[in-house]
PDB file of N, CA and C in Angstrom:
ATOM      1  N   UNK A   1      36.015 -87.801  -6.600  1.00  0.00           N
ATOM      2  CA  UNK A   1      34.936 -86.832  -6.697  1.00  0.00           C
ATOM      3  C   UNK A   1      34.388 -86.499  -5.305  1.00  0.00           C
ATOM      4  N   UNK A   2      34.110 -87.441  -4.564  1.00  0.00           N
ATOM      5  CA  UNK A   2      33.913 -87.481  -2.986  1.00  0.00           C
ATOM      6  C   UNK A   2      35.274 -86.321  -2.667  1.00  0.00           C
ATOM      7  N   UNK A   3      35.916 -86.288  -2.467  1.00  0.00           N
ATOM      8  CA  UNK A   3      36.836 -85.714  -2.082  1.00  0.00           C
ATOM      9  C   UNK A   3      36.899 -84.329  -2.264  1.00  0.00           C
ATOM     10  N   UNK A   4      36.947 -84.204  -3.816  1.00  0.00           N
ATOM     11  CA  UNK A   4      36.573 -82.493  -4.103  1.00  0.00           C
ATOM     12  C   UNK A   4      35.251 -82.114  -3.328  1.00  0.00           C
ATOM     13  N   UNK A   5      33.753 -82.993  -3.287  1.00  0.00           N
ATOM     14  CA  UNK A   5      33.121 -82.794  -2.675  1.00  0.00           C
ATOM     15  C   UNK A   5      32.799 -82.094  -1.221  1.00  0.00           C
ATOM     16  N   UNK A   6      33.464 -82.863  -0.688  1.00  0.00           N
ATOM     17  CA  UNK A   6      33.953 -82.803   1.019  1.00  0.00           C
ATOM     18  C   UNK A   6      34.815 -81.548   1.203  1.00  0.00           C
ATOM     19  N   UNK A   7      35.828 -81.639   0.143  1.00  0.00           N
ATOM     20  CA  UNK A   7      36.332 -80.499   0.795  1.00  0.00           C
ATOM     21  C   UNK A   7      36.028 -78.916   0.603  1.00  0.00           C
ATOM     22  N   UNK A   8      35.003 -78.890  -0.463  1.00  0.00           N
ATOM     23  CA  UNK A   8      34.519 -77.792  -0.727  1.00  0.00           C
ATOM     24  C   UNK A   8      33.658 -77.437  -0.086  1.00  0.00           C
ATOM     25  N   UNK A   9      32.887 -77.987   0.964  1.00  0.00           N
ATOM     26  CA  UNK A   9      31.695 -78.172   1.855  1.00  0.00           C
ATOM     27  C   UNK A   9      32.812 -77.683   3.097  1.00  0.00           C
ATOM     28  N   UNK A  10      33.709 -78.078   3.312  1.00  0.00           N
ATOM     29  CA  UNK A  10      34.849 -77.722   4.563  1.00  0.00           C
ATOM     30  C   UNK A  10      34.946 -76.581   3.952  1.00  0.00           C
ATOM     31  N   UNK A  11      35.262 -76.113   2.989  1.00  0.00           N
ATOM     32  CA  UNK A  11      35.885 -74.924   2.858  1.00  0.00           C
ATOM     33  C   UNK A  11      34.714 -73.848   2.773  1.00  0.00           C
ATOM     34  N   UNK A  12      33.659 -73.811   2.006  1.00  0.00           N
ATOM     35  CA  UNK A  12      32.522 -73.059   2.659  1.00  0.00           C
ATOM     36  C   UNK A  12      31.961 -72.904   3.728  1.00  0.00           C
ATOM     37  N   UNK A  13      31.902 -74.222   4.324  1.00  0.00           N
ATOM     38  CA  UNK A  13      31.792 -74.113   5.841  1.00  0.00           C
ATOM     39  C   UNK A  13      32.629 -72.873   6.812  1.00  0.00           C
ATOM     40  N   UNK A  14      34.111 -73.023   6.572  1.00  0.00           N
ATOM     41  CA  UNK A  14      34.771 -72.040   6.862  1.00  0.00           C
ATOM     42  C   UNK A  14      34.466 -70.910   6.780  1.00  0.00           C
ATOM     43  N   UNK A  15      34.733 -70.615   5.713  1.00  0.00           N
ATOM     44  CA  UNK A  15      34.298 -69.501   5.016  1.00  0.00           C
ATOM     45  C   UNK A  15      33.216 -68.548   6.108  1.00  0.00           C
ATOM     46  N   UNK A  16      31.632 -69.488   5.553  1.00  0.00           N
ATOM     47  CA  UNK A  16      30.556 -68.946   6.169  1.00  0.00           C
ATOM     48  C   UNK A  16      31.084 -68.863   7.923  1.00  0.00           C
ATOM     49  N   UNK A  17      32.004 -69.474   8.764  1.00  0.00           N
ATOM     50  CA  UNK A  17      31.933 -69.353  10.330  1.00  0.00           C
ATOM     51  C   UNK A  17      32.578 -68.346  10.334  1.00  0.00           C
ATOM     52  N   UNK A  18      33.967 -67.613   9.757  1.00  0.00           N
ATOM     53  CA  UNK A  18      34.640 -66.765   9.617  1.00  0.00           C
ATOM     54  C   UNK A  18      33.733 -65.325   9.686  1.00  0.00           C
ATOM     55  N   UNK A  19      32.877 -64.911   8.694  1.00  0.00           N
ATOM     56  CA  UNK A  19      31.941 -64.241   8.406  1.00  0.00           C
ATOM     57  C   UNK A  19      31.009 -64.332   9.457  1.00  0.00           C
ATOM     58  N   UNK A  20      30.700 -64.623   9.553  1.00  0.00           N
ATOM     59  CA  UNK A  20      29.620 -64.855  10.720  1.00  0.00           C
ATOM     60  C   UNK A  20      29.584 -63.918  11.927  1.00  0.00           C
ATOM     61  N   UNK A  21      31.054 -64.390  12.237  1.00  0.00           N
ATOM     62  CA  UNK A  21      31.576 -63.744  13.825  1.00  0.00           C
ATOM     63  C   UNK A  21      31.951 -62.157  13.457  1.00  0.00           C
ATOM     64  N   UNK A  22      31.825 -61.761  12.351  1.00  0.00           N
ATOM     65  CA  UNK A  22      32.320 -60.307  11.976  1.00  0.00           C
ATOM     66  C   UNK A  22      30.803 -59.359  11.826  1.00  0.00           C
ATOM     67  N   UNK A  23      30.947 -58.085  13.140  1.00  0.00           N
ATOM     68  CA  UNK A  23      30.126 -57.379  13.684  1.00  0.00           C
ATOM     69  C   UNK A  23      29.199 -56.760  12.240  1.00  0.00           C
ATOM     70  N   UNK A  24      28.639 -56.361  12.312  1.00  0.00           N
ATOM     71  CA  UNK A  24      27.373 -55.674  10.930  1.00  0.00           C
ATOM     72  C   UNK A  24      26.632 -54.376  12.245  1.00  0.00           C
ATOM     73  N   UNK A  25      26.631 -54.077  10.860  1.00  0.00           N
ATOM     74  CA  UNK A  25      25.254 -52.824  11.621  1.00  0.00           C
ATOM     75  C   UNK A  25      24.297 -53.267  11.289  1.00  0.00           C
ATOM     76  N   UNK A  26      23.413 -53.419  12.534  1.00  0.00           N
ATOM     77  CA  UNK A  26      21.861 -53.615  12.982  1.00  0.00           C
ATOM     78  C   UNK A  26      21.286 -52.542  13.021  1.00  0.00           C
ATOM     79  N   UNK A  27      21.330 -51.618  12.920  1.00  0.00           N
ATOM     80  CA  UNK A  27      20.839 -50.369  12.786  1.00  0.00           C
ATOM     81  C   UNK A  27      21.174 -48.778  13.051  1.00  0.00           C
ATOM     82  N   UNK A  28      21.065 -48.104  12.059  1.00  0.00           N
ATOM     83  CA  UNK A  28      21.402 -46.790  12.591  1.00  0.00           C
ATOM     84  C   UNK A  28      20.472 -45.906  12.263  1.00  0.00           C
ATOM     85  N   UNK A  29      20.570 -44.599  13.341  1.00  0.00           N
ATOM     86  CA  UNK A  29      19.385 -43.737  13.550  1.00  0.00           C
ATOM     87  C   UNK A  29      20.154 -42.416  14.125  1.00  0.00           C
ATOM     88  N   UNK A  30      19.531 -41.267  12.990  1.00  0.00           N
ATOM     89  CA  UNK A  30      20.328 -40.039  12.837  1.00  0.00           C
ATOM     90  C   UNK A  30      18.917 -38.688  13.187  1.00  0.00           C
ATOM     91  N   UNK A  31      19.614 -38.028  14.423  1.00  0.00           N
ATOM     92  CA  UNK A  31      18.065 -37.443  14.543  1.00  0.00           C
ATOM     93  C   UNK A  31      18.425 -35.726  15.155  1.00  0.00           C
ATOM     94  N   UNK A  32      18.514 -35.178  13.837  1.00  0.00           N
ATOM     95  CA  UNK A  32      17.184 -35.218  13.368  1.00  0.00           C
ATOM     96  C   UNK A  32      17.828 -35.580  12.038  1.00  0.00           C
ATOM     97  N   UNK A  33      16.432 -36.384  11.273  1.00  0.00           N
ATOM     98  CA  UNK A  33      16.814 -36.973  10.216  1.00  0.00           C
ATOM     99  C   UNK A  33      17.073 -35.874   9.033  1.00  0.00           C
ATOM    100  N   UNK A  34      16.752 -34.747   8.904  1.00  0.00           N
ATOM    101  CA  UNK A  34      16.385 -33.362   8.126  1.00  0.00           C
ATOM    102  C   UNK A  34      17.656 -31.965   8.854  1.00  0.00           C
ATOM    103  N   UNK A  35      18.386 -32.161   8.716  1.00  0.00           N
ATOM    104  CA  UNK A  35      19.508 -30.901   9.520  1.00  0.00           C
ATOM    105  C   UNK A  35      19.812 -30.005   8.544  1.00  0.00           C
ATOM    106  N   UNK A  36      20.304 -28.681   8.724  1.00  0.00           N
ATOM    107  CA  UNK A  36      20.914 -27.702   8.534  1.00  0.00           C
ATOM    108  C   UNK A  36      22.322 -27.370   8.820  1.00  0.00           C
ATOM    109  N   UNK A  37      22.793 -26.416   7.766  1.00  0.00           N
ATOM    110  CA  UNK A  37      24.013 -26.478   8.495  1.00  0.00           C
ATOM    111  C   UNK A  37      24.300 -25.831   9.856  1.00  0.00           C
ATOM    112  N   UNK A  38      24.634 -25.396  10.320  1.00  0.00           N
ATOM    113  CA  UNK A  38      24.404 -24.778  11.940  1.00  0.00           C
ATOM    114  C   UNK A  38      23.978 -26.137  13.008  1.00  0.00           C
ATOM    115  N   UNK A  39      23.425 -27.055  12.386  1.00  0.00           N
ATOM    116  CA  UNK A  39      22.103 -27.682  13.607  1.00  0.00           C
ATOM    117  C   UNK A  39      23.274 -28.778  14.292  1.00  0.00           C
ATOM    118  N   UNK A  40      22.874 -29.403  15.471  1.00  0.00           N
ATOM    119  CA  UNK A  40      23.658 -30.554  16.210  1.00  0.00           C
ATOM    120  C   UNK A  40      22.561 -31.991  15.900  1.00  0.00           C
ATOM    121  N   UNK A  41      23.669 -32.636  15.881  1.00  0.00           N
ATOM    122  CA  UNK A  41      22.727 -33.833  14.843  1.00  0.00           C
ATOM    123  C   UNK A  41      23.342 -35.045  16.177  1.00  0.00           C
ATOM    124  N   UNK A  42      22.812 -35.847  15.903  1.00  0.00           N
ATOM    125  CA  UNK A  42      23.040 -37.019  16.673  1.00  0.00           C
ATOM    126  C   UNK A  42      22.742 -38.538  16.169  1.00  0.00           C
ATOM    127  N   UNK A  43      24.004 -39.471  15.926  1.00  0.00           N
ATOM    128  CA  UNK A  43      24.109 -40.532  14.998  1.00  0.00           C
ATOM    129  C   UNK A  43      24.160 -41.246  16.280  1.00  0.00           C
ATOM    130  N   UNK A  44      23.337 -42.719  15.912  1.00  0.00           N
ATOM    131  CA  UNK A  44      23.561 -43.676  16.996  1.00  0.00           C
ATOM    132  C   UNK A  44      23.567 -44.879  16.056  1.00  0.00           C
ATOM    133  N   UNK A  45      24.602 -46.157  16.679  1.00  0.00           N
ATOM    134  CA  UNK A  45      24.278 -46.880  15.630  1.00  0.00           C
ATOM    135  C   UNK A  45      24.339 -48.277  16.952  1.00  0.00           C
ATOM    136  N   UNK A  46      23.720 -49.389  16.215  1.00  0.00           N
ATOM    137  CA  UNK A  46      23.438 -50.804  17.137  1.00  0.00           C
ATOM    138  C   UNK A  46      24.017 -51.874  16.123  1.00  0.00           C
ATOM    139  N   UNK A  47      25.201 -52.577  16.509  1.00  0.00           N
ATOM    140  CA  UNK A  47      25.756 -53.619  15.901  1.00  0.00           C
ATOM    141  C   UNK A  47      25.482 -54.518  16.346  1.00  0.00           C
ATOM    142  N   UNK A  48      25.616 -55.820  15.353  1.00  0.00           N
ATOM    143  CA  UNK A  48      25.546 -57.452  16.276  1.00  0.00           C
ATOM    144  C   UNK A  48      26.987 -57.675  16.606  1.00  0.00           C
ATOM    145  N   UNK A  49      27.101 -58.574  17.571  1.00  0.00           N
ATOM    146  CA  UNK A  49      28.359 -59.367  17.997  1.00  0.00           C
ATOM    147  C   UNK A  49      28.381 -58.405  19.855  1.00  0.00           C
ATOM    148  N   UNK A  50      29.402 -58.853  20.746  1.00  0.00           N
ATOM    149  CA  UNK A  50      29.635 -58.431  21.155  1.00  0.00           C
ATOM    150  C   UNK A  50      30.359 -57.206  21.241  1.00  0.00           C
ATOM    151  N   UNK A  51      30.114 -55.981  21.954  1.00  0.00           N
ATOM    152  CA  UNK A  51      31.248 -55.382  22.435  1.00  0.00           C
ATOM    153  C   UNK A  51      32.657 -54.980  22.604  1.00  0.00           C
ATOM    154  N   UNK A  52      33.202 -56.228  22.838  1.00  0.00           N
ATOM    155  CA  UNK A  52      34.364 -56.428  23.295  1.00  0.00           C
ATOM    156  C   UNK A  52      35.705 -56.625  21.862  1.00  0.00           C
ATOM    157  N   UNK A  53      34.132 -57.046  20.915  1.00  0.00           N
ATOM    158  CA  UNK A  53      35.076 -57.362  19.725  1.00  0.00           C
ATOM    159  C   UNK A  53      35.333 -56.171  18.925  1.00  0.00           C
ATOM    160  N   UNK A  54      34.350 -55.048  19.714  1.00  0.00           N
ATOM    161  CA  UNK A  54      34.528 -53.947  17.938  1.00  0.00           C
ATOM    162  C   UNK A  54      35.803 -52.925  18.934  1.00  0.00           C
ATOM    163  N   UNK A  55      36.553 -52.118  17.122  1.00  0.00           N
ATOM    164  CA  UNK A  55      37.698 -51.880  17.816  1.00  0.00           C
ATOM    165  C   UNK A  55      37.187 -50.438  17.523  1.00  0.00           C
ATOM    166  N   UNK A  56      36.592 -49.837  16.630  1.00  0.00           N
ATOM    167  CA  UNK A  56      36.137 -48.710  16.494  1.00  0.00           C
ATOM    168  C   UNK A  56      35.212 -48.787  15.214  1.00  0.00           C
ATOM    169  N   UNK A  57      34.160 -48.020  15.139  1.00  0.00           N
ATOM    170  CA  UNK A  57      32.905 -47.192  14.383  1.00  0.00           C
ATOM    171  C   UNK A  57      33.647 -45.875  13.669  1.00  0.00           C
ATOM    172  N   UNK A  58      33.328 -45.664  13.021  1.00  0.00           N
ATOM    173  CA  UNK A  58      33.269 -44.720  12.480  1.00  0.00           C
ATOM    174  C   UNK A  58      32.662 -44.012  10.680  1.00  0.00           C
ATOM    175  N   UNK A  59      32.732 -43.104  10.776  1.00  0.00           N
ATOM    176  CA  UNK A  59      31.706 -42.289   9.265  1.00  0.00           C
ATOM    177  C   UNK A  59      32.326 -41.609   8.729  1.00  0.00           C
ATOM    178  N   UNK A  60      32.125 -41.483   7.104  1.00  0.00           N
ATOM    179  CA  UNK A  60      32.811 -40.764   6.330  1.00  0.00           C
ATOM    180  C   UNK A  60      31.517 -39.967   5.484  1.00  0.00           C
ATOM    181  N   UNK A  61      31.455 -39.107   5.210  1.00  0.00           N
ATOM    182  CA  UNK A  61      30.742 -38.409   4.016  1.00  0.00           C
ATOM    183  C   UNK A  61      30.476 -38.815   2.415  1.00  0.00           C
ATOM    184  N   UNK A  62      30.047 -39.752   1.633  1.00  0.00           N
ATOM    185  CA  UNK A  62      30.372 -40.399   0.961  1.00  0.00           C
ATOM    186  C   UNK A  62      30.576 -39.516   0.068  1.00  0.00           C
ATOM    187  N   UNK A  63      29.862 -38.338  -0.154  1.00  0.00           N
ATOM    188  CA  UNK A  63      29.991 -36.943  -1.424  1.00  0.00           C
ATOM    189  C   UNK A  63      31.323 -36.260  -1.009  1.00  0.00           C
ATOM    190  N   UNK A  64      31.587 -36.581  -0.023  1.00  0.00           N
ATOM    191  CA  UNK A  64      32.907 -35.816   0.099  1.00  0.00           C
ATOM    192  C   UNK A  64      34.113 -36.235   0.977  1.00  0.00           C
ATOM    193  N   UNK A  65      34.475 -37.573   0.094  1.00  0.00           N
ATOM    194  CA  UNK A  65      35.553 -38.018   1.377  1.00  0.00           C
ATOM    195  C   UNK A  65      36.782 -37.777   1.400  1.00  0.00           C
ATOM    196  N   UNK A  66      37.124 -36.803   0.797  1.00  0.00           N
ATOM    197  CA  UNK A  66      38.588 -36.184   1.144  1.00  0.00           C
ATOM    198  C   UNK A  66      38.426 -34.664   1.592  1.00  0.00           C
ATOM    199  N   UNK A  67      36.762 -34.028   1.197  1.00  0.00           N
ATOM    200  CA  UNK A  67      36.766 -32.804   2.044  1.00  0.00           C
ATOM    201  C   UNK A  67      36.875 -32.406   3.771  1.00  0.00           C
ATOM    202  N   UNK A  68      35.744 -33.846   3.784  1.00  0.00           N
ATOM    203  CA  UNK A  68      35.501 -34.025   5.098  1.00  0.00           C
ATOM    204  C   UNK A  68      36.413 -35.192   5.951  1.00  0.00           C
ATOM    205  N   UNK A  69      36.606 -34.941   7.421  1.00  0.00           N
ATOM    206  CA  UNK A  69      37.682 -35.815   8.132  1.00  0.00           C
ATOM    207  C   UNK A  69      36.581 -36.684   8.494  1.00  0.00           C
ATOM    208  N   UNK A  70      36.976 -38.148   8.655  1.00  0.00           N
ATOM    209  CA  UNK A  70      36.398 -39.210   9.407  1.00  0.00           C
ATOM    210  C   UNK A  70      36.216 -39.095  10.476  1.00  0.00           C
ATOM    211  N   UNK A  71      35.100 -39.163  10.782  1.00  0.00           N
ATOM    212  CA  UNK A  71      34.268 -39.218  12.482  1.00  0.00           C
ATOM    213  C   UNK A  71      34.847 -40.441  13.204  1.00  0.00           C
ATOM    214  N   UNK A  72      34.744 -40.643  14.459  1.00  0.00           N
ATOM    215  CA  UNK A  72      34.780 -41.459  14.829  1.00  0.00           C
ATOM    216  C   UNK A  72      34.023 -41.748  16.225  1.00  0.00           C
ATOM    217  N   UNK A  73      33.054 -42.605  16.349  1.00  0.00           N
ATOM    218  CA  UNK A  73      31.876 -42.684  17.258  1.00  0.00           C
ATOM    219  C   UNK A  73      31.799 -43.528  18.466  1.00  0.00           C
ATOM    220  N   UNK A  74      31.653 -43.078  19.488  1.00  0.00           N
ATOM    221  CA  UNK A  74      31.952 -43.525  20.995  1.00  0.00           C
ATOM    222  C   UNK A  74      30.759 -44.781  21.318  1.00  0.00           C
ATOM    223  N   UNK A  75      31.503 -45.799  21.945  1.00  0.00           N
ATOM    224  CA  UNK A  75      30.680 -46.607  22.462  1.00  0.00           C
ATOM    225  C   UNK A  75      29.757 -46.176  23.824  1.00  0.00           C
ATOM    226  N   UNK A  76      28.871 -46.469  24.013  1.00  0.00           N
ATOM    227  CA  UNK A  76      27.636 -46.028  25.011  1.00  0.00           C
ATOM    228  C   UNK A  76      28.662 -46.698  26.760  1.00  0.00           C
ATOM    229  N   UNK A  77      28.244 -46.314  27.780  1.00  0.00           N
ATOM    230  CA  UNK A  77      29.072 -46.636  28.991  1.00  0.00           C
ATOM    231  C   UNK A  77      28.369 -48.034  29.584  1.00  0.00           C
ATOM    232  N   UNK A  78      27.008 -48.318  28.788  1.00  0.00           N
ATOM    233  CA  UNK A  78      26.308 -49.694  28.948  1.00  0.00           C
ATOM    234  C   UNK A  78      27.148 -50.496  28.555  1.00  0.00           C
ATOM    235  N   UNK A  79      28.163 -51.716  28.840  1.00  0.00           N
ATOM    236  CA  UNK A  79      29.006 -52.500  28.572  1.00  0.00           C
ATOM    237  C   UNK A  79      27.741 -53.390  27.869  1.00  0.00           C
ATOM    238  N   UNK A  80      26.712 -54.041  28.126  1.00  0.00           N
ATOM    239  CA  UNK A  80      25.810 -54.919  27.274  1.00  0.00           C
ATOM    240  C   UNK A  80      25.123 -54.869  26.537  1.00  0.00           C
ATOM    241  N   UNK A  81      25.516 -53.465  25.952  1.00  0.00           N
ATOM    242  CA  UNK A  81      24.896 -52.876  24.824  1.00  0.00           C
ATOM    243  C   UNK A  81      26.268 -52.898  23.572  1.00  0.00           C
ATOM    244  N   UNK A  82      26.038 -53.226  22.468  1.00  0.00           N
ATOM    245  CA  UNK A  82      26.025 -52.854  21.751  1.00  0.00           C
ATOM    246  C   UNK A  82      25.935 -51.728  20.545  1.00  0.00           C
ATOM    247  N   UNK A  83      25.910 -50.111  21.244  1.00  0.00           N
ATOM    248  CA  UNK A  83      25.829 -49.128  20.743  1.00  0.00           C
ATOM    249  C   UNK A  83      26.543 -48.423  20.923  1.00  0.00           C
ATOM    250  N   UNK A  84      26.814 -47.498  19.599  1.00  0.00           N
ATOM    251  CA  UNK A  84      27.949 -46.457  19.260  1.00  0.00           C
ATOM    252  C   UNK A  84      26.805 -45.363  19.185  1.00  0.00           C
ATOM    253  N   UNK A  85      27.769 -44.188  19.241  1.00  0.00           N
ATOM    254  CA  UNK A  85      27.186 -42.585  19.253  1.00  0.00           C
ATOM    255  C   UNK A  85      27.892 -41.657  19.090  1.00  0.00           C
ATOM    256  N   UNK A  86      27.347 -40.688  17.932  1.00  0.00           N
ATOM    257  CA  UNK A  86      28.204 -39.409  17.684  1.00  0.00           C
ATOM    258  C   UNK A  86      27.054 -38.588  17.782  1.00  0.00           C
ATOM    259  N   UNK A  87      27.735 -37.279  18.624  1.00  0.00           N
ATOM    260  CA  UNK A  87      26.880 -35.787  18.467  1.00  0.00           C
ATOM    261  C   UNK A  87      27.811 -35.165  17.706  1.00  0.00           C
ATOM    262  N   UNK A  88      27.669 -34.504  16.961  1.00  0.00           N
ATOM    263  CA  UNK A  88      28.036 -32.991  16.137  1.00  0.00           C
ATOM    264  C   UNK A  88      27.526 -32.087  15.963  1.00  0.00           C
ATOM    265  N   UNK A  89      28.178 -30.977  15.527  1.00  0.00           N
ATOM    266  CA  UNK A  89      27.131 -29.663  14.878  1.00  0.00           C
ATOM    267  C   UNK A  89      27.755 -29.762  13.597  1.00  0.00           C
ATOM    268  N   UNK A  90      26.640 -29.778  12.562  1.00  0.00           N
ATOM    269  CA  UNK A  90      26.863 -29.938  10.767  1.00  0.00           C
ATOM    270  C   UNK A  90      27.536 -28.295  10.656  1.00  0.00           C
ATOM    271  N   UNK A  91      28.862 -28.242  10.217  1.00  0.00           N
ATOM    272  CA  UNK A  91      29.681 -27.387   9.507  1.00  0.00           C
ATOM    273  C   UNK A  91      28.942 -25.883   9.129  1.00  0.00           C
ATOM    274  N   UNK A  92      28.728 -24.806   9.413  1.00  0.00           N
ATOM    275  CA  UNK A  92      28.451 -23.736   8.970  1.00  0.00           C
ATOM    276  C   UNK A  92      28.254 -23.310   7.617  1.00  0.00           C
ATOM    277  N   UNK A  93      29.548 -24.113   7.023  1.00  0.00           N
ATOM    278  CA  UNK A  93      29.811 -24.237   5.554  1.00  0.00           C
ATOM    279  C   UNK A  93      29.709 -25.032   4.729  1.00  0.00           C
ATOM    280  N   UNK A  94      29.026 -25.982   5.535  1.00  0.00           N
ATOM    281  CA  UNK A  94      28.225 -27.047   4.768  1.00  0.00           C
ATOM    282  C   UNK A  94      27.083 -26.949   3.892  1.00  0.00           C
ATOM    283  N   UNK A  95      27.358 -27.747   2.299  1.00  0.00           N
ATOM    284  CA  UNK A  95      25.895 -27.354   1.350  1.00  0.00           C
ATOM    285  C   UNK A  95      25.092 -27.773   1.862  1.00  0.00           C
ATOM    286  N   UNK A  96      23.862 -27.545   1.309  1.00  0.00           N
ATOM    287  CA  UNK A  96      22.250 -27.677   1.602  1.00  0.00           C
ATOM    288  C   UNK A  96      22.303 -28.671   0.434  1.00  0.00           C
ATOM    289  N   UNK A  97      22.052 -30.040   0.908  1.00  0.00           N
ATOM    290  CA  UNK A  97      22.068 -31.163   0.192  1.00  0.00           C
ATOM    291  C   UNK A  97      22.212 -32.390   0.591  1.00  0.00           C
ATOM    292  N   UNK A  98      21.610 -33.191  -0.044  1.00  0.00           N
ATOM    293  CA  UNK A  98      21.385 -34.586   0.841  1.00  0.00           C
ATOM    294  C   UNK A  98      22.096 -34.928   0.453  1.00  0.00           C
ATOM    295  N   UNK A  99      22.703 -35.895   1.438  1.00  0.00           N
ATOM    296  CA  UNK A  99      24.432 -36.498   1.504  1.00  0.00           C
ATOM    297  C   UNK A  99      23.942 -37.853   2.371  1.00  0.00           C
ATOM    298  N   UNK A 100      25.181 -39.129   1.781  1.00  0.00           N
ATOM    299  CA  UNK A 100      25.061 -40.433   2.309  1.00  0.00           C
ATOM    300  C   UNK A 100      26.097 -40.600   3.377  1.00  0.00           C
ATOM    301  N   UNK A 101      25.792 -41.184   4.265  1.00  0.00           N
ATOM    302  CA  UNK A 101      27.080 -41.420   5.606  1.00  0.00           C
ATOM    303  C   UNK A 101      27.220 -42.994   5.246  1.00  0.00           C
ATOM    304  N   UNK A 102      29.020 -43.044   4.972  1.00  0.00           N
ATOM    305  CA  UNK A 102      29.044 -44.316   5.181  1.00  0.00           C
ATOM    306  C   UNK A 102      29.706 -44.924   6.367  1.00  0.00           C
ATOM    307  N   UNK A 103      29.286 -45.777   7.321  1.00  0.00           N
ATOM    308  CA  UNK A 103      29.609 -46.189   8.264  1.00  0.00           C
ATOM    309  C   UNK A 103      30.516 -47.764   8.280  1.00  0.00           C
ATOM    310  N   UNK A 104      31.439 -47.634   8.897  1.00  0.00           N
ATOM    311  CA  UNK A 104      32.874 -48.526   8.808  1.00  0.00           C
ATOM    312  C   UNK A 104      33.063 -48.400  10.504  1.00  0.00           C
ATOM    313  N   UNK A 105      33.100 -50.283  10.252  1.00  0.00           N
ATOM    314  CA  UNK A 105      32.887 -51.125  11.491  1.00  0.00           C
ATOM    315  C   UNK A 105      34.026 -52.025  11.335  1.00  0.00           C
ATOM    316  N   UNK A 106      35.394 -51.777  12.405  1.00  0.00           N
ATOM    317  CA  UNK A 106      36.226 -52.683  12.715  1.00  0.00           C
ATOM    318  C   UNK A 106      36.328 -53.494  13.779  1.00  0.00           C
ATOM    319  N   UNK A 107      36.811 -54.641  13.736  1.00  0.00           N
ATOM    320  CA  UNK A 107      36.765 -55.567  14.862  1.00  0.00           C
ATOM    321  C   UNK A 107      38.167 -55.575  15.650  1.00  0.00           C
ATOM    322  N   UNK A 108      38.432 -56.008  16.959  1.00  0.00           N
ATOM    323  CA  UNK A 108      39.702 -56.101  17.174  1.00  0.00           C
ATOM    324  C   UNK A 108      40.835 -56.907  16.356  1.00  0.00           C
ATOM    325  N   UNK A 109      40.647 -57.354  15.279  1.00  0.00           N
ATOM    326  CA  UNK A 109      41.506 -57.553  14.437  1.00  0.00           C
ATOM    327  C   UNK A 109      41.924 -56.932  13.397  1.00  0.00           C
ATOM    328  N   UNK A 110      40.812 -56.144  13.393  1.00  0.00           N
ATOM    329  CA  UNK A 110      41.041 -54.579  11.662  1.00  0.00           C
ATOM    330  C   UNK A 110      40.529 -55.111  11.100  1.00  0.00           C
ATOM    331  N   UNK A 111      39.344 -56.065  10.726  1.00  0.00           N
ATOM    332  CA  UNK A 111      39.038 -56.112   9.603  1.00  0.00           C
ATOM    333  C   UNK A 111      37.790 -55.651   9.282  1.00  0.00           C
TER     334      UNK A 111
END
């Protein structure tokens, strides 16, 4: 019983260190928060972990993810920062409607 014990404590342990080291968004901030279609919008986002580990950011349209192509968002030239950034101009032909961005964070391993 010790045994199953122990090793299930190793194996969550794992588990949780694995996870751990894998980047999250700390925050993102889209401004102006209220756009039009015509307008230039500007997405910034702040992850944990280092830098060095993320392999790319990027956003999809969640109402429309086969209309719209995946963004993909530039790291800032501050190496000790932690921040990604996209400018755009919202589509001409874009509806008048509130829409969710989902943001997808890979590490240098893809995951």
């Amino acid at each position: 019983m010790k045994k199953i014990l122990i090793m299930t404590l190793v194996l969550l342990m794992g588990v949780t260190i694995i996870y751990a080291k894998q980047p999250e968004v700390k925050s993102a901030k889209l401004e102006p928060v209220a756009a039009a279609p015509g307008d230039n919008v500007k997405l910034t986002v702040e992850l944990t972990g280092k830098p060095e580990e993320i392999k790319e950011v990027s956003l999809i349209v969640r109402e429309y993810p086969y209309d719209v192509p995946r963004r993909y968002l530039s790291p800032l030239k501050d190496a000790k920062l932690n921040i990604w950034v996209l400018e755009s101009e919202i589509p001409y032909d874009a509806p008048y409607e509130t829409v969710n961005l989902d943001i997808t964070v890979k590490d240098k391993d893809g995951t």
